[in-house]
N, C-alpha and C. Protein backbone atom coordinates (compact mmCIF):
# COMPACT_ATOMS: atom_id res chain seq x y z
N UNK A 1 0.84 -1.18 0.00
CA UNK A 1 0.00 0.00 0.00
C UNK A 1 0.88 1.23 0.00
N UNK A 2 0.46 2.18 -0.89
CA UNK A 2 1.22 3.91 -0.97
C UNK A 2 0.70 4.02 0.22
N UNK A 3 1.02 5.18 0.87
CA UNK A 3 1.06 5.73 2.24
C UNK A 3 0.10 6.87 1.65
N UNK A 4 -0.19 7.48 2.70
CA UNK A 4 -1.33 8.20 2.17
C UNK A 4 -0.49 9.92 2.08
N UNK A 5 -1.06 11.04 1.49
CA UNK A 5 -0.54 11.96 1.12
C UNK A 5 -0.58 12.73 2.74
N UNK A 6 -1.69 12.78 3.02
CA UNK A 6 -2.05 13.43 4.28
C UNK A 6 -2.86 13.19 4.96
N UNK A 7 -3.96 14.14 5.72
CA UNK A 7 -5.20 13.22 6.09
C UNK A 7 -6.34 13.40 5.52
N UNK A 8 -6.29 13.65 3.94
CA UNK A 8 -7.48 14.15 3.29
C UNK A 8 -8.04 12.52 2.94
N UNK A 9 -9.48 12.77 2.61
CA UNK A 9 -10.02 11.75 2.20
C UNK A 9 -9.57 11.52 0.87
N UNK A 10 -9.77 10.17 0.55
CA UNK A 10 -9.37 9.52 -0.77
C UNK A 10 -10.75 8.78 -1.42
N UNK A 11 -10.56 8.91 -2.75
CA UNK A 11 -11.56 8.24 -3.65
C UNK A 11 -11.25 7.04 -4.46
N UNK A 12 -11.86 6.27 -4.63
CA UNK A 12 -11.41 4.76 -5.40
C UNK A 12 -12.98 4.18 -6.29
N UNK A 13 -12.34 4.35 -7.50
CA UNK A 13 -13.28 3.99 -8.00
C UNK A 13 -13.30 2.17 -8.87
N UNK A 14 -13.88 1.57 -8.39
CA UNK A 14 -14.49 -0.26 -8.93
C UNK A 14 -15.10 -0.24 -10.04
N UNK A 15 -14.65 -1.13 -10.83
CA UNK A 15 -15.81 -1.56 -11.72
C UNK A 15 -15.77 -3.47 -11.74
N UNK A 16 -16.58 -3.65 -12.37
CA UNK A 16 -17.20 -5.17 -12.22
C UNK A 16 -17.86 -5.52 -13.59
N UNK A 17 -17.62 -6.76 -14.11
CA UNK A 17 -18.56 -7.01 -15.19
C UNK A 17 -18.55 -8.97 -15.37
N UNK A 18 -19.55 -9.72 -15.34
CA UNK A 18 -19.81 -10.63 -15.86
C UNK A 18 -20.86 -11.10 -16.77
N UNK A 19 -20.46 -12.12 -17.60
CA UNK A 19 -21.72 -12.14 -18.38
C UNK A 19 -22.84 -13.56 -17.87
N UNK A 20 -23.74 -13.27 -18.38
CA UNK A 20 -24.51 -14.45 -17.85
C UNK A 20 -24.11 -15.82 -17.93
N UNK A 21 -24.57 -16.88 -17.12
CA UNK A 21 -24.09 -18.27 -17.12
C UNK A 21 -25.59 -19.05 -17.93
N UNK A 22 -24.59 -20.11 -18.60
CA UNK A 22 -25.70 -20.77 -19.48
C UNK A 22 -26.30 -22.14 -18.60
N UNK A 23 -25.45 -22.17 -17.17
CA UNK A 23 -25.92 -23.28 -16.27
C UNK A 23 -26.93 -22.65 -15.25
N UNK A 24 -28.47 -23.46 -15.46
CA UNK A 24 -29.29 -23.46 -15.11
C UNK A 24 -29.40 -23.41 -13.70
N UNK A 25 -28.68 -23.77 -13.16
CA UNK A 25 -28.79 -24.04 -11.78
C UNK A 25 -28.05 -22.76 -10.72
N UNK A 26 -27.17 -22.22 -11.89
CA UNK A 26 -26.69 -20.94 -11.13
C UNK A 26 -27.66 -20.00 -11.00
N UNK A 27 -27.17 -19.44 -9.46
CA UNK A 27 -27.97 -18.26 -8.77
C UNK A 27 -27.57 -17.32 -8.91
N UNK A 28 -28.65 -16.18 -9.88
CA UNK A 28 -28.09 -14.76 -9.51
C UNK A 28 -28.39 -13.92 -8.14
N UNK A 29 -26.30 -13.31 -7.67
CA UNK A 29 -26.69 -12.53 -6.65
C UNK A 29 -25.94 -11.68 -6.94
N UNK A 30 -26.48 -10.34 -6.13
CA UNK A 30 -26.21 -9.18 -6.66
C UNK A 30 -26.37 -8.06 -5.06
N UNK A 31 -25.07 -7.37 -4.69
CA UNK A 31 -25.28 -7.34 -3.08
C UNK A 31 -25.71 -7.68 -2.36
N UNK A 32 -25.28 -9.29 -2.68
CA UNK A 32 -25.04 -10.38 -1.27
C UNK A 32 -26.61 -10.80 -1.22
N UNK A 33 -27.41 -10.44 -2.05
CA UNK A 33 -29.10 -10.84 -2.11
C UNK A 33 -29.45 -11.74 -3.76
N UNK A 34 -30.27 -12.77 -3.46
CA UNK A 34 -30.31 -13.54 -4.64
C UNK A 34 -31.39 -13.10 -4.97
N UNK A 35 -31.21 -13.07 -6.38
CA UNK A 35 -32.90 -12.62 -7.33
C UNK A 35 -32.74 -13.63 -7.87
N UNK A 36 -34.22 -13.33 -8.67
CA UNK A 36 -34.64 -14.06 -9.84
C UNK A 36 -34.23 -14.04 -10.89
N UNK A 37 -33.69 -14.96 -11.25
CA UNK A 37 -32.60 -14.28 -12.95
C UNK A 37 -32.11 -15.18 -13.28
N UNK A 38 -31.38 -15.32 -14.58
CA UNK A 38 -30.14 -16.36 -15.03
C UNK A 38 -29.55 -15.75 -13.77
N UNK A 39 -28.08 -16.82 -13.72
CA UNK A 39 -27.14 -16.20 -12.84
C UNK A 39 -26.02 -15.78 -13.84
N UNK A 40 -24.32 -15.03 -13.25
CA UNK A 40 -23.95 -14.79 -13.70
C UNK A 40 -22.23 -15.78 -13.66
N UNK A 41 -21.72 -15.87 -14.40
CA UNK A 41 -20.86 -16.87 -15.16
C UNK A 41 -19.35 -16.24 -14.15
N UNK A 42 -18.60 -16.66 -13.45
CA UNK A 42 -17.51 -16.61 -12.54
C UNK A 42 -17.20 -17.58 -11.80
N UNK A 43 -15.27 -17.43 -11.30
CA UNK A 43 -15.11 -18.22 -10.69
C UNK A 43 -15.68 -18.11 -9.21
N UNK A 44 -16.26 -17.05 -8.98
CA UNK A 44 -16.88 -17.34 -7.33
C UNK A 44 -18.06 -17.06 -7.18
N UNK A 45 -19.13 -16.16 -6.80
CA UNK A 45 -20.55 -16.22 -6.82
C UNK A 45 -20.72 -15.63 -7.86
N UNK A 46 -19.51 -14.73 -8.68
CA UNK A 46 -19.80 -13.38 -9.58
C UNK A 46 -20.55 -12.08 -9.45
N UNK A 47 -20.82 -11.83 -8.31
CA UNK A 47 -22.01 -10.64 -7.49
C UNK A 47 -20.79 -9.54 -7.72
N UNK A 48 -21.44 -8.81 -9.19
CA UNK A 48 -20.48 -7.82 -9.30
C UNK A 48 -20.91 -6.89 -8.58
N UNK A 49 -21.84 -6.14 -7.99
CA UNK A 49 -21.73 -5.26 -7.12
C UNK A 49 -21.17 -5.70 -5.67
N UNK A 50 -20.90 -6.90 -5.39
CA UNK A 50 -19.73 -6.86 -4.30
C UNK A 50 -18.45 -6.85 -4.42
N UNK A 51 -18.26 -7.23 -6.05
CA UNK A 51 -16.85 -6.98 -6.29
C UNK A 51 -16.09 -5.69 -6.80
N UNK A 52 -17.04 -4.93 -7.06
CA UNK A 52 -16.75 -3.50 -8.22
C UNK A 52 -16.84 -2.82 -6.39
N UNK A 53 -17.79 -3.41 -5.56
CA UNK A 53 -17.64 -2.29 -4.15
C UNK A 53 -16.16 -2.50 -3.61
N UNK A 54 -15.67 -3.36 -3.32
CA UNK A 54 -14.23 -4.37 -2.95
C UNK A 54 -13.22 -3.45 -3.98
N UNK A 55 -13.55 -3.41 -4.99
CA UNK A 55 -12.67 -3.00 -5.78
C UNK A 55 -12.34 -1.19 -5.68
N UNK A 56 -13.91 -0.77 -5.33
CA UNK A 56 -13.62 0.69 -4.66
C UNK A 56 -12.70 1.00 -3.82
N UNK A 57 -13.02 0.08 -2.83
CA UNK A 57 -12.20 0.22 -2.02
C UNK A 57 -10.98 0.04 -1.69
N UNK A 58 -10.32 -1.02 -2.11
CA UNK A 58 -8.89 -1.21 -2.06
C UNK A 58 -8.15 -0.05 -3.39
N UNK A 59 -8.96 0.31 -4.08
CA UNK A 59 -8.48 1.32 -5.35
C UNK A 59 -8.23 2.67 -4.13
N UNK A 60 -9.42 3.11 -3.35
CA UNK A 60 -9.37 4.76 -2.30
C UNK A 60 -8.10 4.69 -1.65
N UNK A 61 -7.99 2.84 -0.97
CA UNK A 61 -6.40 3.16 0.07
C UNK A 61 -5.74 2.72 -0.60
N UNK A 62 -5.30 2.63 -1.96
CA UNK A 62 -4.38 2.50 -2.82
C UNK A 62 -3.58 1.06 -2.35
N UNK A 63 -4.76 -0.21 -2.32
CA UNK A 63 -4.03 -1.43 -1.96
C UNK A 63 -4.56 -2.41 -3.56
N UNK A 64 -4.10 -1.65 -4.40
CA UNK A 64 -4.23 -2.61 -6.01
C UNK A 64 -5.66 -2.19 -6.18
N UNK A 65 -5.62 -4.18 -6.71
CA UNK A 65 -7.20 -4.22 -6.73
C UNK A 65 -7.76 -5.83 -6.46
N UNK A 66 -9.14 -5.94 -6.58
CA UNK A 66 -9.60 -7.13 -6.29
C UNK A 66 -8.86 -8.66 -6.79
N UNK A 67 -8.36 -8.38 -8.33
CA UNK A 67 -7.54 -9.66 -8.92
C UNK A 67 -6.45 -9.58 -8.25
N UNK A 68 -5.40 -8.85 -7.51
CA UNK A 68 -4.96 -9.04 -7.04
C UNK A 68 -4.33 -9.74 -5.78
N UNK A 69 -5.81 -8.91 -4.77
CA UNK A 69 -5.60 -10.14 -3.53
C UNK A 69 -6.61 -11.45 -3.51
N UNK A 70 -7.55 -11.35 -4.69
CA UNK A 70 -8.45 -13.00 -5.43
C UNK A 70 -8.17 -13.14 -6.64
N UNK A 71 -7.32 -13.66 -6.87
CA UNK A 71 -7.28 -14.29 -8.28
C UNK A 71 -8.15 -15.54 -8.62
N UNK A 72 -8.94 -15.16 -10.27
CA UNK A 72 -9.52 -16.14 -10.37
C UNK A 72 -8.83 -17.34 -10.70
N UNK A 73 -7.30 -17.41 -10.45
CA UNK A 73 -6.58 -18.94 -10.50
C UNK A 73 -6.67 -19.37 -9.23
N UNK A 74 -6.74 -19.07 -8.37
CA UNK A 74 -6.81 -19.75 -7.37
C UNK A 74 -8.16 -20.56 -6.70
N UNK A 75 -8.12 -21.69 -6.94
CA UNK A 75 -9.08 -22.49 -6.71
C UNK A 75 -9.44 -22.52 -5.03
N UNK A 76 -9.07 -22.36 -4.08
CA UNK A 76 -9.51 -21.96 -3.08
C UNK A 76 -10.90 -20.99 -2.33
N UNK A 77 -10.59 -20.39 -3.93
CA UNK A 77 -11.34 -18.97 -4.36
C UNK A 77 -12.94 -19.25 -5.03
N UNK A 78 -13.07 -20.71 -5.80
CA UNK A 78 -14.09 -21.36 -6.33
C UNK A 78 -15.27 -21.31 -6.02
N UNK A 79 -16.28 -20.19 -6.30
CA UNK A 79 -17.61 -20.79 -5.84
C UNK A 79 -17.87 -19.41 -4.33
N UNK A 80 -16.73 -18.86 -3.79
CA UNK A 80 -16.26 -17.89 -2.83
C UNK A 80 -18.11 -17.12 -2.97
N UNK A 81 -18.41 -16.88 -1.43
CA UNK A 81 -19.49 -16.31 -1.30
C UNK A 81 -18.46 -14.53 -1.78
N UNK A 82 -19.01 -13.84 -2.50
CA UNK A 82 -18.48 -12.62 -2.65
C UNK A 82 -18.27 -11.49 -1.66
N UNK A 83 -19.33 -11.37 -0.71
CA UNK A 83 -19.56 -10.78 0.60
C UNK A 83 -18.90 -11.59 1.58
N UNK A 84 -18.02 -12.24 1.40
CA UNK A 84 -16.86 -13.51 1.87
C UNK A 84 -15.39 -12.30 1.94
N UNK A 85 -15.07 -12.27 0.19
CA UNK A 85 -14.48 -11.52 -0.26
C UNK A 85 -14.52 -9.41 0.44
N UNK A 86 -15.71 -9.35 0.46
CA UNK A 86 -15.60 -7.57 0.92
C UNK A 86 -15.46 -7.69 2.16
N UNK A 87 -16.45 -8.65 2.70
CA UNK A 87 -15.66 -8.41 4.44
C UNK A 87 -14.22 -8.33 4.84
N UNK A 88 -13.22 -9.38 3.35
CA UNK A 88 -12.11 -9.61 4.20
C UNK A 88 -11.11 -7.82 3.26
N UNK A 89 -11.79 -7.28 2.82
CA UNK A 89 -11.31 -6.48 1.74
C UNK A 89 -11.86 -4.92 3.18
N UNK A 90 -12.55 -4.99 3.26
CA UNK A 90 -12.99 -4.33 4.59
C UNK A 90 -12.15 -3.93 5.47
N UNK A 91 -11.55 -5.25 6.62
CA UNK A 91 -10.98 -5.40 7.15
C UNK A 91 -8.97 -4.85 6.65
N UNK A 92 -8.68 -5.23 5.65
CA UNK A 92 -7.63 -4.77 4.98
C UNK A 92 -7.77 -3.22 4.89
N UNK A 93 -9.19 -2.82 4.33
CA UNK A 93 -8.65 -1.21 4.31
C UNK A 93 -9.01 -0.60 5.38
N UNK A 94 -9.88 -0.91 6.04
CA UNK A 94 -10.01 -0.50 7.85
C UNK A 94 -9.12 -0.32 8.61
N UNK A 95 -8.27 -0.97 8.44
CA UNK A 95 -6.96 -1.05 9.77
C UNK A 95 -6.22 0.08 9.31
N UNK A 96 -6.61 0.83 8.24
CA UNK A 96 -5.11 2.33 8.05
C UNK A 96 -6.54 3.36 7.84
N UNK A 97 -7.70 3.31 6.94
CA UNK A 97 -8.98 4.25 6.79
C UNK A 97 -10.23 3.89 7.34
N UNK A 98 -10.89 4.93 7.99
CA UNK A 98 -12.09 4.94 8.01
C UNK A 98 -12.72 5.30 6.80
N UNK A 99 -13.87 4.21 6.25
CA UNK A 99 -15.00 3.89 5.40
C UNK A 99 -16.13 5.11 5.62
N UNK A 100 -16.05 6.23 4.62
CA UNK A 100 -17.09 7.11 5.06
C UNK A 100 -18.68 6.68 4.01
N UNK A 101 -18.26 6.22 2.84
CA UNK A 101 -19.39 6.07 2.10
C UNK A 101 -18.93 5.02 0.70
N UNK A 102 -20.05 4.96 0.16
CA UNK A 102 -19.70 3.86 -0.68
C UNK A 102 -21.13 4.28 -1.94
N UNK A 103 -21.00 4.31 -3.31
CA UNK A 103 -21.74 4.35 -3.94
C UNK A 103 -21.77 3.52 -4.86
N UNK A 104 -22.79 2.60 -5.86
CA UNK A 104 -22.59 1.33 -6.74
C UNK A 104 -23.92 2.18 -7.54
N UNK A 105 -23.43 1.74 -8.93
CA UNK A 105 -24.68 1.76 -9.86
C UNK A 105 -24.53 0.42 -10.92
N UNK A 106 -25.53 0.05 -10.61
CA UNK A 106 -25.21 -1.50 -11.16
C UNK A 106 -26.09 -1.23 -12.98
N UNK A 107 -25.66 -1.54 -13.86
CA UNK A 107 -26.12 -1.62 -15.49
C UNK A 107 -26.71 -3.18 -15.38
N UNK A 108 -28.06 -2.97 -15.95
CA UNK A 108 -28.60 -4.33 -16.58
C UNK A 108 -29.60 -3.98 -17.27
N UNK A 109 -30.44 -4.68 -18.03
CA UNK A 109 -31.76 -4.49 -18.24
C UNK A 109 -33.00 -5.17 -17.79
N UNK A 110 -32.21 -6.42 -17.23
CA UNK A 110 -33.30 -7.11 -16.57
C UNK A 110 -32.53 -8.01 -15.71
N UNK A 111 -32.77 -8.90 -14.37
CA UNK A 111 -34.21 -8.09 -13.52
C UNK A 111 -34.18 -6.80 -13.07
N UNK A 112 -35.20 -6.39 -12.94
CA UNK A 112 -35.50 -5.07 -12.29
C UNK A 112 -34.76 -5.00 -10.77
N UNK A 113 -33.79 -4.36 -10.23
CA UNK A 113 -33.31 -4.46 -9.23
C UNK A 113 -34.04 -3.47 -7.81
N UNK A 114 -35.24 -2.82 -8.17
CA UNK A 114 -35.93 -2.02 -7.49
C UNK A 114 -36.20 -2.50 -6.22
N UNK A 115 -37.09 -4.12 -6.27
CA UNK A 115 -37.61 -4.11 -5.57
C UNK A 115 -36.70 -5.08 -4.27
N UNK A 116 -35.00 -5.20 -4.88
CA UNK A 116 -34.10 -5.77 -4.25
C UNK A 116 -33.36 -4.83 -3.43
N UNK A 117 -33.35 -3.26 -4.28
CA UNK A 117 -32.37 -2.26 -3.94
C UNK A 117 -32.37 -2.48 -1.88
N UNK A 118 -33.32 -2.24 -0.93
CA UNK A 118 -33.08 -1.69 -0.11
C UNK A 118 -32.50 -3.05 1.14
N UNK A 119 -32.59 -4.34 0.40
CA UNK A 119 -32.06 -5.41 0.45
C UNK A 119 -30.42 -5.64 0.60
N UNK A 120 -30.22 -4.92 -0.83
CA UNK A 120 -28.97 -4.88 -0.97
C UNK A 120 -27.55 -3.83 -0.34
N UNK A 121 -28.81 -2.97 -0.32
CA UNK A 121 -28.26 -1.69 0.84
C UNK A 121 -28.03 -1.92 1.96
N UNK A 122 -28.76 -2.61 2.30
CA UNK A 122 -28.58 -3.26 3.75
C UNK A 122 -27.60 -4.07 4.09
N UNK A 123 -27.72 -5.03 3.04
CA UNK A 123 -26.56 -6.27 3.25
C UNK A 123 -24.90 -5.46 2.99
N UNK A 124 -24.84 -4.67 2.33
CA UNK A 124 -23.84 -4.40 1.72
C UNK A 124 -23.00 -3.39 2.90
N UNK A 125 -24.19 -2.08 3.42
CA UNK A 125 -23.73 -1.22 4.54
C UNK A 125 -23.27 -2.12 5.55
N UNK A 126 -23.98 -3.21 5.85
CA UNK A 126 -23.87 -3.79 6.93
C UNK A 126 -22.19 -4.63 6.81
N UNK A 127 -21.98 -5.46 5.55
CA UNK A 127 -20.40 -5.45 5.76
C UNK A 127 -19.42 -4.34 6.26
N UNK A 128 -20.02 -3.22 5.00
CA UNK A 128 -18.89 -2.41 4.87
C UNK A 128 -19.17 -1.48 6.18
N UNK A 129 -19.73 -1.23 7.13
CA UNK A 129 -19.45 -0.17 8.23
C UNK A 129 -20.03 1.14 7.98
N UNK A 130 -20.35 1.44 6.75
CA UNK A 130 -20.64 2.73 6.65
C UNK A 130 -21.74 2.46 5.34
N UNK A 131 -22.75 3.73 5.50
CA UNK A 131 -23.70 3.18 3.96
C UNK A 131 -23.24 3.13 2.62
N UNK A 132 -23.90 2.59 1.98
CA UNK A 132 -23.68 2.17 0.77
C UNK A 132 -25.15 2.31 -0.22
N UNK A 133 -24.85 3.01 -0.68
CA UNK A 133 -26.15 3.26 -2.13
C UNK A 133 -26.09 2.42 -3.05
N UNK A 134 -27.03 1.93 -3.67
CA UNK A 134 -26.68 1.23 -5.19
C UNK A 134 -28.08 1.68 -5.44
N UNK A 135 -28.05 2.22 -6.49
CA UNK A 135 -28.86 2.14 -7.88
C UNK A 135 -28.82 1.17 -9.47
N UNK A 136 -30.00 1.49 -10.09
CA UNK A 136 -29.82 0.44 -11.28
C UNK A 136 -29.97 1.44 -12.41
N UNK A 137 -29.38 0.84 -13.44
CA UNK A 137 -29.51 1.85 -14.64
C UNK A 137 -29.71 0.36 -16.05
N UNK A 138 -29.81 1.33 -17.34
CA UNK A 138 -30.28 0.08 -18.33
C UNK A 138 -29.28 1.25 -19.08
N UNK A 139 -28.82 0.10 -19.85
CA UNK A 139 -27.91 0.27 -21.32
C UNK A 139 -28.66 0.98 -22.29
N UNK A 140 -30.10 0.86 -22.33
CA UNK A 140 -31.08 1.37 -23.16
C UNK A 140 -30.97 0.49 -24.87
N UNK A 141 -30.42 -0.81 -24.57
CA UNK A 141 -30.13 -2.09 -25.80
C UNK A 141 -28.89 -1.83 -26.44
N UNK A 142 -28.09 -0.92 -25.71
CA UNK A 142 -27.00 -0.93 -26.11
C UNK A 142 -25.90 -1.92 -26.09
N UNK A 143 -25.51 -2.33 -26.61
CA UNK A 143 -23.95 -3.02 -26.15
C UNK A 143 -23.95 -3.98 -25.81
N UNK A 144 -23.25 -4.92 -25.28
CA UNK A 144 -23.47 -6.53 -24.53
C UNK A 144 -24.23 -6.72 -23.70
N UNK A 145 -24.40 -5.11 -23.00
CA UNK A 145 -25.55 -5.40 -21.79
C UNK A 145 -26.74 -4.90 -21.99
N UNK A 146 -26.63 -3.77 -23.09
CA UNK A 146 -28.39 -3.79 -23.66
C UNK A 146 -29.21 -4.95 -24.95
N UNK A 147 -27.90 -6.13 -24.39
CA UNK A 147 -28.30 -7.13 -25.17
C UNK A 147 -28.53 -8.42 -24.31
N UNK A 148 -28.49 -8.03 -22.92
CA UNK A 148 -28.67 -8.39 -21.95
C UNK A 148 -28.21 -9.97 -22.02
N UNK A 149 -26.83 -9.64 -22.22
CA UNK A 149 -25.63 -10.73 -22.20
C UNK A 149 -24.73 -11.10 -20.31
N UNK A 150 -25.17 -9.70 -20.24
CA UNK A 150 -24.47 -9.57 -18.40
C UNK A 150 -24.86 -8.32 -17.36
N UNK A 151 -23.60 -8.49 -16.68
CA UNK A 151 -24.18 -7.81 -15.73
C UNK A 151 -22.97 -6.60 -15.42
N UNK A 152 -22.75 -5.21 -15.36
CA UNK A 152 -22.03 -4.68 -15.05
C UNK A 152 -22.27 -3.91 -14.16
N UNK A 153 -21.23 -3.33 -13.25
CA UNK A 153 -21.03 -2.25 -11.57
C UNK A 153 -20.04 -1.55 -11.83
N UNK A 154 -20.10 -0.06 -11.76
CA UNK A 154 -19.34 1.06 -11.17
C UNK A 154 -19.23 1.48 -9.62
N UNK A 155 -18.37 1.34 -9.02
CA UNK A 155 -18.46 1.86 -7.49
C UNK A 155 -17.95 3.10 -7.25
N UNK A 156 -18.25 3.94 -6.81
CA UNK A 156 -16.96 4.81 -5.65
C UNK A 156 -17.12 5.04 -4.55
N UNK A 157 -15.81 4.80 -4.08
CA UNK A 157 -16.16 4.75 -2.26
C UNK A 157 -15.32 5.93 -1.59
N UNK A 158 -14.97 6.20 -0.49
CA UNK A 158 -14.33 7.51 0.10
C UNK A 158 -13.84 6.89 1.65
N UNK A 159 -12.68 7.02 1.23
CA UNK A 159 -12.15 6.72 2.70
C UNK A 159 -11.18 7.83 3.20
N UNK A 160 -10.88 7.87 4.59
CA UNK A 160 -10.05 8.78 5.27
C UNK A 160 -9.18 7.93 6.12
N UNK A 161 -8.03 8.60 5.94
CA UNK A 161 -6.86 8.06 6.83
C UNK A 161 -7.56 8.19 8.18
N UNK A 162 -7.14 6.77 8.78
CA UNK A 162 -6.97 7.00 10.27
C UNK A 162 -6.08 7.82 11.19
């Protein structure tokens, strides 16, 4: 980890993207809450809004990023509840910053994540220590994901030196 400049807050911004899985039996989850959906295709749950949040965060205290301390070679890692992953990503940037906020906007076109949002807010604040927003947005049929091939997350989070 860089050392921090001073004691100003820092910003880190995540992103996340998987595409859907063609195995039936996979569950889509999406901040640590399962919907109704295809699921999405990874080596661990694939819940990109817990990984694009993870990824905020170790990006604000300048500790890499998520492939770094989970690589998807490591089979240990297989199947990994994702909210597995941010708790321990948490804990890593906790011990030098306090977690002031956390924001996710997750891209899909379907399912509707509305009636999951305050679900996921919950589960997600509740790892990370401090709140966490997520909203949903649509590609509008654009692109791989307005062709509703997957699933993509933008995060930014804000932390302050301890």
């Amino acid at each position: 980890m860089s050392e921090p400049l001073g004691p100003w807050p820092r910003v880190g911004l995540g992103f996340d993207v998987h595409p859907f899985s063609d195995d039936p039996a996979r569950r889509l989850v999406l901040g640590g809450v399962a919907i109704e959906g295809p699921g999405l295709a990874g080596h661990s749950d694939a819940d990109v809004v817990a990984h694009s949040v993870a990824d905020a965060l170790l990006g604000a205290a300048g500790m890499q990023d998520i492939g770094t301390h989970f690589p998807a070679s490591d089979p240990a890692l297989a199947g990994i509840d994702s909210m597995d992953i941010l708790a321990r990503v948490v804990l890593m940037v906790g011990s030098h910053f306090h977690i002031a906020n956390v924001d996710a906007k997750v891209v899909l076109e379907s399912p509707r994540l509305a009636p999951h949002r305050d679900d996921m807010q919950r589960r997600l604040s509740d790892v990370v220590g401090a709140p966490v927003a997520v909203t949903a947005k649509r590609a509008e049929g654009l692109g791989t994901i307005g062709r509703r091939e997957g699933v993509a997350c933008w995060a930014v989070a804000l932390v302050v030196p301890r």
